[in-house]
PDB file of N, CA and C in Angstrom:
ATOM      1  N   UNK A   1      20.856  -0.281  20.156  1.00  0.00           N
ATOM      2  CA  UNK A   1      20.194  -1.531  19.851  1.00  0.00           C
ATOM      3  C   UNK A   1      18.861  -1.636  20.582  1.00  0.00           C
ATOM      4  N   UNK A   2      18.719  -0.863  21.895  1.00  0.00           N
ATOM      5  CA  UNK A   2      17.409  -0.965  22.530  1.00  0.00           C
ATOM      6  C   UNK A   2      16.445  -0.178  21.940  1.00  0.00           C
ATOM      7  N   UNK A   3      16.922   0.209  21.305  1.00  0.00           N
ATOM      8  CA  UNK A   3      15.889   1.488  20.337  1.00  0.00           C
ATOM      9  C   UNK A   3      15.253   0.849  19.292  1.00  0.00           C
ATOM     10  N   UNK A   4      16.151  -0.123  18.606  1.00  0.00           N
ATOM     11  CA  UNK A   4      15.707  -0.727  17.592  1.00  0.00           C
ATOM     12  C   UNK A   4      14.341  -1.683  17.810  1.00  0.00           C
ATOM     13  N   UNK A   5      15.171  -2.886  18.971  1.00  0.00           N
ATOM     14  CA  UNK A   5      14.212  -3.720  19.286  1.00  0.00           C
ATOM     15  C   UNK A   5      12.767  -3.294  19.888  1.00  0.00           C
ATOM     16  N   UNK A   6      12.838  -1.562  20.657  1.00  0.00           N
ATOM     17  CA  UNK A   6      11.511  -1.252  20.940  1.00  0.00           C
ATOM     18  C   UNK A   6      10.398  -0.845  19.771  1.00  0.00           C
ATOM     19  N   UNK A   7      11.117  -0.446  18.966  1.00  0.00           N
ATOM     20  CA  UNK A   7      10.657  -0.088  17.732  1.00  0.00           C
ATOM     21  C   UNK A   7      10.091  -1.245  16.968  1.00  0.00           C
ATOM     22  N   UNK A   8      10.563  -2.234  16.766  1.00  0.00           N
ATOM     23  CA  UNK A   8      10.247  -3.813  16.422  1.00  0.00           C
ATOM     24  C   UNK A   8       9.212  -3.925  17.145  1.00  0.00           C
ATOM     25  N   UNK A   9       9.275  -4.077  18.016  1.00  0.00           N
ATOM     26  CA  UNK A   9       8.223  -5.085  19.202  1.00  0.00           C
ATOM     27  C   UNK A   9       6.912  -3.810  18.947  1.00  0.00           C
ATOM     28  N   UNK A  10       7.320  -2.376  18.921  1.00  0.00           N
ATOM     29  CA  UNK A  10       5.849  -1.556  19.361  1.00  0.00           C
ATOM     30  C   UNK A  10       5.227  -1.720  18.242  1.00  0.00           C
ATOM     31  N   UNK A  11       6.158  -1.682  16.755  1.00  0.00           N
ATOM     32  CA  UNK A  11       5.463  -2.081  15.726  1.00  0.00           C
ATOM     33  C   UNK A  11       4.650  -3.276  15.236  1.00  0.00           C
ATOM     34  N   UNK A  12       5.267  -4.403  15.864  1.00  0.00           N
ATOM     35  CA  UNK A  12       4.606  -6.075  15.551  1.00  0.00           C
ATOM     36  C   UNK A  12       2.489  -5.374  16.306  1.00  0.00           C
ATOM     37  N   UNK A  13       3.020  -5.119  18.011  1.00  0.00           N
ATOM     38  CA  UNK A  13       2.016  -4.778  18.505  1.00  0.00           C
ATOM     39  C   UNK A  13       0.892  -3.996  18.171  1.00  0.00           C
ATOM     40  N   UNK A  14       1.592  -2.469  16.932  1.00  0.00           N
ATOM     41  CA  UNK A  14       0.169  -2.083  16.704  1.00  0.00           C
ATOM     42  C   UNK A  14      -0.365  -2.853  15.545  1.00  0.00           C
ATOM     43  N   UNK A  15       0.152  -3.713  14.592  1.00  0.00           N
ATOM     44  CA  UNK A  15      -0.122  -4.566  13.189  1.00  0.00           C
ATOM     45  C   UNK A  15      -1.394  -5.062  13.881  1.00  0.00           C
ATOM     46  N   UNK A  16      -0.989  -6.102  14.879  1.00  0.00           N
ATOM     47  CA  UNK A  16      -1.575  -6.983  15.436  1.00  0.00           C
ATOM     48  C   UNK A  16      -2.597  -6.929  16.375  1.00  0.00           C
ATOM     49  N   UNK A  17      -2.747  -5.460  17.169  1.00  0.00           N
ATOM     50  CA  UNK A  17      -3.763  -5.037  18.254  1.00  0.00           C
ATOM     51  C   UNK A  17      -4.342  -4.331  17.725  1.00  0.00           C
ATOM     52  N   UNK A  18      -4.018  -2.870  17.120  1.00  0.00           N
ATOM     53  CA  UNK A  18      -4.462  -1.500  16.810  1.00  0.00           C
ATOM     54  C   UNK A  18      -5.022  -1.500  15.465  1.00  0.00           C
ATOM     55  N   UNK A  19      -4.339  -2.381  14.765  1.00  0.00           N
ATOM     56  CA  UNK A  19      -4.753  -1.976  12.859  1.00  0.00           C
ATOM     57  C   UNK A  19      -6.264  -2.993  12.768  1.00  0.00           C
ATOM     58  N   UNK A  20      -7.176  -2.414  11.980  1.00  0.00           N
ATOM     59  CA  UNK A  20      -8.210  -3.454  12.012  1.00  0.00           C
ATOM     60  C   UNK A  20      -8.397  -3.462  10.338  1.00  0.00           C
ATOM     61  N   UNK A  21      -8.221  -4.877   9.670  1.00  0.00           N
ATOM     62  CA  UNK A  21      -8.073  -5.389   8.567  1.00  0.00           C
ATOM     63  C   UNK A  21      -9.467  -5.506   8.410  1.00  0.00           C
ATOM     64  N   UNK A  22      -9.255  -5.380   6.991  1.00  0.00           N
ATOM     65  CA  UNK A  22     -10.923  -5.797   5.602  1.00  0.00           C
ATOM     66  C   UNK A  22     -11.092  -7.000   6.164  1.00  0.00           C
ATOM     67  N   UNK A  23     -11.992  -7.584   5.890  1.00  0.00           N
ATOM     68  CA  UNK A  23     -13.241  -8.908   5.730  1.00  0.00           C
ATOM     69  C   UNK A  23     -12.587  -9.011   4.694  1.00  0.00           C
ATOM     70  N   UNK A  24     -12.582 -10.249   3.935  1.00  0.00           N
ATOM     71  CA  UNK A  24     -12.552 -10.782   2.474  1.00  0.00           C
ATOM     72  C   UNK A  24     -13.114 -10.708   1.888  1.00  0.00           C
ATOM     73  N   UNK A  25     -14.769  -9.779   2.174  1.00  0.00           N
ATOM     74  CA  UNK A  25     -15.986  -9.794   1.295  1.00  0.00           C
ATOM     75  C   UNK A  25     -15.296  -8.086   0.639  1.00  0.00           C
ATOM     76  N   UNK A  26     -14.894  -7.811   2.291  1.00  0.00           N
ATOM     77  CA  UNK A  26     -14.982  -6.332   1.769  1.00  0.00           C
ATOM     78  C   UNK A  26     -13.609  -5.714   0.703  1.00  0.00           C
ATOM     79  N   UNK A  27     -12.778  -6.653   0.802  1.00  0.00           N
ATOM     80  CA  UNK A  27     -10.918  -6.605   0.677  1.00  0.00           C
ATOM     81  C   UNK A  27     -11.905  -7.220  -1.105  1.00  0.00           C
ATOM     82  N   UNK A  28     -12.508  -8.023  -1.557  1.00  0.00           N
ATOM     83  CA  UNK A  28     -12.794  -8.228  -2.710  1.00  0.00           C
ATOM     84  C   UNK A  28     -13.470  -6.976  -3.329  1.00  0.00           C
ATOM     85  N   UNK A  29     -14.210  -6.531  -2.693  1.00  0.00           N
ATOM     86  CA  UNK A  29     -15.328  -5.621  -3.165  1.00  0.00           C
ATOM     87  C   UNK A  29     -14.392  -4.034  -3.369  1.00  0.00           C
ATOM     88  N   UNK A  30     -13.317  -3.682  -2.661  1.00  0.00           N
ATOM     89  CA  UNK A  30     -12.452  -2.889  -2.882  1.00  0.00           C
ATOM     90  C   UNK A  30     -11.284  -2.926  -4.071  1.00  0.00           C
ATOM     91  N   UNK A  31     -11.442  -4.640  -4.617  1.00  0.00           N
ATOM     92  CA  UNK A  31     -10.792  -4.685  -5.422  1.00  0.00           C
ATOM     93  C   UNK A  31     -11.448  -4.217  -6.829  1.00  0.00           C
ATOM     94  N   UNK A  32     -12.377  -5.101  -7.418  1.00  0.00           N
ATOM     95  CA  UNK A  32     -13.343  -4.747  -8.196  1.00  0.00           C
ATOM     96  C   UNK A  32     -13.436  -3.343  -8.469  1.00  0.00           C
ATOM     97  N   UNK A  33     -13.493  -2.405  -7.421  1.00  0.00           N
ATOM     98  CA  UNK A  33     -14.135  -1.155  -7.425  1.00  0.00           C
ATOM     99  C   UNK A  33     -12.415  -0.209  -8.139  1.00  0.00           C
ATOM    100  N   UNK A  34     -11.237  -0.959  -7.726  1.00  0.00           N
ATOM    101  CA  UNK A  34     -10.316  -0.378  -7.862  1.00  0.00           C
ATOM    102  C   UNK A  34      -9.649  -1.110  -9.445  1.00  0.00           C
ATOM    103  N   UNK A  35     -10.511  -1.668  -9.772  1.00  0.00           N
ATOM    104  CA  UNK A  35     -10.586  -2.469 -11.553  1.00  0.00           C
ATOM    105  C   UNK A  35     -11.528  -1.506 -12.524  1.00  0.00           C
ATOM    106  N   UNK A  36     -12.269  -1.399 -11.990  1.00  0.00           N
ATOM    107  CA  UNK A  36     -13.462  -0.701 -12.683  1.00  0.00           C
ATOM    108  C   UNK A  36     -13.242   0.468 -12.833  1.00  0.00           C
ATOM    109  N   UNK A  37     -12.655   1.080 -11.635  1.00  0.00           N
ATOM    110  CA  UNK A  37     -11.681   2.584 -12.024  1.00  0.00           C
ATOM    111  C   UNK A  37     -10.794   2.520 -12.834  1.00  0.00           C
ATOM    112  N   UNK A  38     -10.006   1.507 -12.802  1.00  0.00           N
ATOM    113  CA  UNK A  38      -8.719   1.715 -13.664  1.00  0.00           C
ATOM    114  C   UNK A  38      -9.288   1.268 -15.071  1.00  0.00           C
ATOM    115  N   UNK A  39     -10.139   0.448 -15.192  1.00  0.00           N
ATOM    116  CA  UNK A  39     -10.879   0.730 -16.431  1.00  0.00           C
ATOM    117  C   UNK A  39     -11.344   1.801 -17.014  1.00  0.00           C
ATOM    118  N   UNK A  40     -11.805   2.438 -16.076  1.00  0.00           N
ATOM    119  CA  UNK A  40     -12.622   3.184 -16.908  1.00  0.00           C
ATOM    120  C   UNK A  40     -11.960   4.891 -17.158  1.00  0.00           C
ATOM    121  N   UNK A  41     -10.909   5.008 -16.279  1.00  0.00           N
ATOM    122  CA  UNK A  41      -9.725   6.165 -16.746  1.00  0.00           C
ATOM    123  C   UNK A  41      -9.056   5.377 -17.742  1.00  0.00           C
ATOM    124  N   UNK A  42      -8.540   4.498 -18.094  1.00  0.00           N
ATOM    125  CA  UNK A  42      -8.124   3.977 -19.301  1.00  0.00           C
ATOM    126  C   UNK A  42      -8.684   3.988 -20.340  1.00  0.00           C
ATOM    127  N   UNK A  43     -10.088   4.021 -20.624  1.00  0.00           N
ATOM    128  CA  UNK A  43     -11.038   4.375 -21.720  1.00  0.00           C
ATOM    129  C   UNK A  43     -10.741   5.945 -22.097  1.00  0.00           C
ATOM    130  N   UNK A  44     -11.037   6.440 -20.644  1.00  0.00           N
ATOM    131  CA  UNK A  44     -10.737   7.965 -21.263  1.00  0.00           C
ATOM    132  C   UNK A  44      -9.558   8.322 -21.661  1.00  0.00           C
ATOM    133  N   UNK A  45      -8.486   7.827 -21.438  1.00  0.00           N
ATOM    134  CA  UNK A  45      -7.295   8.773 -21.554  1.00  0.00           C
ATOM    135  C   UNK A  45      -6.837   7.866 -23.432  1.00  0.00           C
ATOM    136  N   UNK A  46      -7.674   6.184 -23.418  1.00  0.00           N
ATOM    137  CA  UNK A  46      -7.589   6.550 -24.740  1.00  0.00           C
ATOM    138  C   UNK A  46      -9.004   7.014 -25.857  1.00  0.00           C
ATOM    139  N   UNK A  47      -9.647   7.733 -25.654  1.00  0.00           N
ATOM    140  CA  UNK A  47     -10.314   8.933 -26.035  1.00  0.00           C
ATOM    141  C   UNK A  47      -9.961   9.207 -26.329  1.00  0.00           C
ATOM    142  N   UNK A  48      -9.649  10.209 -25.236  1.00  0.00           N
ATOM    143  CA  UNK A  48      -8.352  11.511 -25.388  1.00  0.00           C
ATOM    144  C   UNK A  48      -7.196  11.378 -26.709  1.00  0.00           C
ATOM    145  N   UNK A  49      -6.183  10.478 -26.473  1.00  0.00           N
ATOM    146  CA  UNK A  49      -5.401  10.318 -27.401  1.00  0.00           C
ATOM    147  C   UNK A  49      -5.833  10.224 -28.386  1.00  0.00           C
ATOM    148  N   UNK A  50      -6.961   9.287 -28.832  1.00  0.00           N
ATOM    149  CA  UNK A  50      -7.522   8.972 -30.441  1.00  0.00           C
ATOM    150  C   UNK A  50      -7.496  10.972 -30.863  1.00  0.00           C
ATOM    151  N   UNK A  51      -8.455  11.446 -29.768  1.00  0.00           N
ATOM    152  CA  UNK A  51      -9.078  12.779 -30.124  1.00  0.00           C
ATOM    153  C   UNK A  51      -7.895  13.562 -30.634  1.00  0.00           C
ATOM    154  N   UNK A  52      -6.818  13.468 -29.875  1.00  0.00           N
ATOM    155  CA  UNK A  52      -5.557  14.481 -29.977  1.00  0.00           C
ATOM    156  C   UNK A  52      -5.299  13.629 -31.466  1.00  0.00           C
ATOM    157  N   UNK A  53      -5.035  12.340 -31.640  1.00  0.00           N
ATOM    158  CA  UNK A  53      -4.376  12.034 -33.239  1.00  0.00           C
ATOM    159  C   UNK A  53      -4.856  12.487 -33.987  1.00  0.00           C
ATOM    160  N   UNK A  54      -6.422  12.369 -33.893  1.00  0.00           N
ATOM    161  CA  UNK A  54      -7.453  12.762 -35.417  1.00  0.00           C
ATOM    162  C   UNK A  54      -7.218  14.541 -35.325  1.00  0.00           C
ATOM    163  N   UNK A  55      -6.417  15.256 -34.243  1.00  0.00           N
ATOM    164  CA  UNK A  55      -6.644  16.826 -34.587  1.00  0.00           C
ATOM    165  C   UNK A  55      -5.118  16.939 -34.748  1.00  0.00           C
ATOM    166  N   UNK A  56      -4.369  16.686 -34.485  1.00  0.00           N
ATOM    167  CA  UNK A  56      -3.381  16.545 -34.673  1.00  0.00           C
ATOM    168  C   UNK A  56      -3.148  16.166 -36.281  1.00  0.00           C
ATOM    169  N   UNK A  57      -3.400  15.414 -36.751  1.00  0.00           N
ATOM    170  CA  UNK A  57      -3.426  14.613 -38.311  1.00  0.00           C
ATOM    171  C   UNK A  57      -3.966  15.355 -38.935  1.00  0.00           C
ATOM    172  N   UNK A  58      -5.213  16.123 -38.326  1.00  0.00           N
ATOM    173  CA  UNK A  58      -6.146  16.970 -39.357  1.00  0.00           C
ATOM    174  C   UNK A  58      -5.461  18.719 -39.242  1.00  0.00           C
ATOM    175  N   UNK A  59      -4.517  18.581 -38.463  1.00  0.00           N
ATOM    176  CA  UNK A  59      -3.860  20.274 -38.535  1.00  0.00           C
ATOM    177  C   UNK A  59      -2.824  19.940 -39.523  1.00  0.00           C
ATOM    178  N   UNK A  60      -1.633  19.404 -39.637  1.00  0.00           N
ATOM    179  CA  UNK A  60      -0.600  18.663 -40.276  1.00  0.00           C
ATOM    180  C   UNK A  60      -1.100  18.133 -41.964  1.00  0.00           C
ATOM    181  N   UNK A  61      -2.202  18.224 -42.041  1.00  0.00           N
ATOM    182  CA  UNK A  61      -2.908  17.913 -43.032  1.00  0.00           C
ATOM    183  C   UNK A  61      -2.864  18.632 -43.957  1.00  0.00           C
ATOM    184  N   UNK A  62      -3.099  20.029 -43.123  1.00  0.00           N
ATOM    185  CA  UNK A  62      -3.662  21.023 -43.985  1.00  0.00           C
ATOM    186  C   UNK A  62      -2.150  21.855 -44.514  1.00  0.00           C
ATOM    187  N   UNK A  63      -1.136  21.058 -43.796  1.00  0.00           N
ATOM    188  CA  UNK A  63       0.185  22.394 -44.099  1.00  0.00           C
ATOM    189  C   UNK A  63       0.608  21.447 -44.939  1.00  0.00           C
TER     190      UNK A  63
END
């Protein structure tokens, strides 16, 4: 049990002393940036798919 609670307590301590948290300017600006990515791999991957249907459709076509 003393193992546990040191483990508790050293952990609360580094959250709270050691870890150094975003700004809210910057915690926003990381968000955005992590929207705009996921946008914009989502465009490509449906590309991609359209690209694979229309060759896909156009091989299947021909048999």
């Amino acid at each position: 049990m003393n193992k546990i609670s040191t483990y508790l307590r050293e952990s609360y301590r580094e959250l709270v002393e050691k870890v150094t948290w975003p700004t809210w300017a910057q915690l926003q600006q990381s968000t955005v940036i992590v929207l705009v990515a996921t946008l914009l791999i989502t465009g490509v991957v449906w590309v991609m798919d359209l690209v694979a249907q229309s060759a896909l459709h156009f091989i299947y076509s021909l048999f």
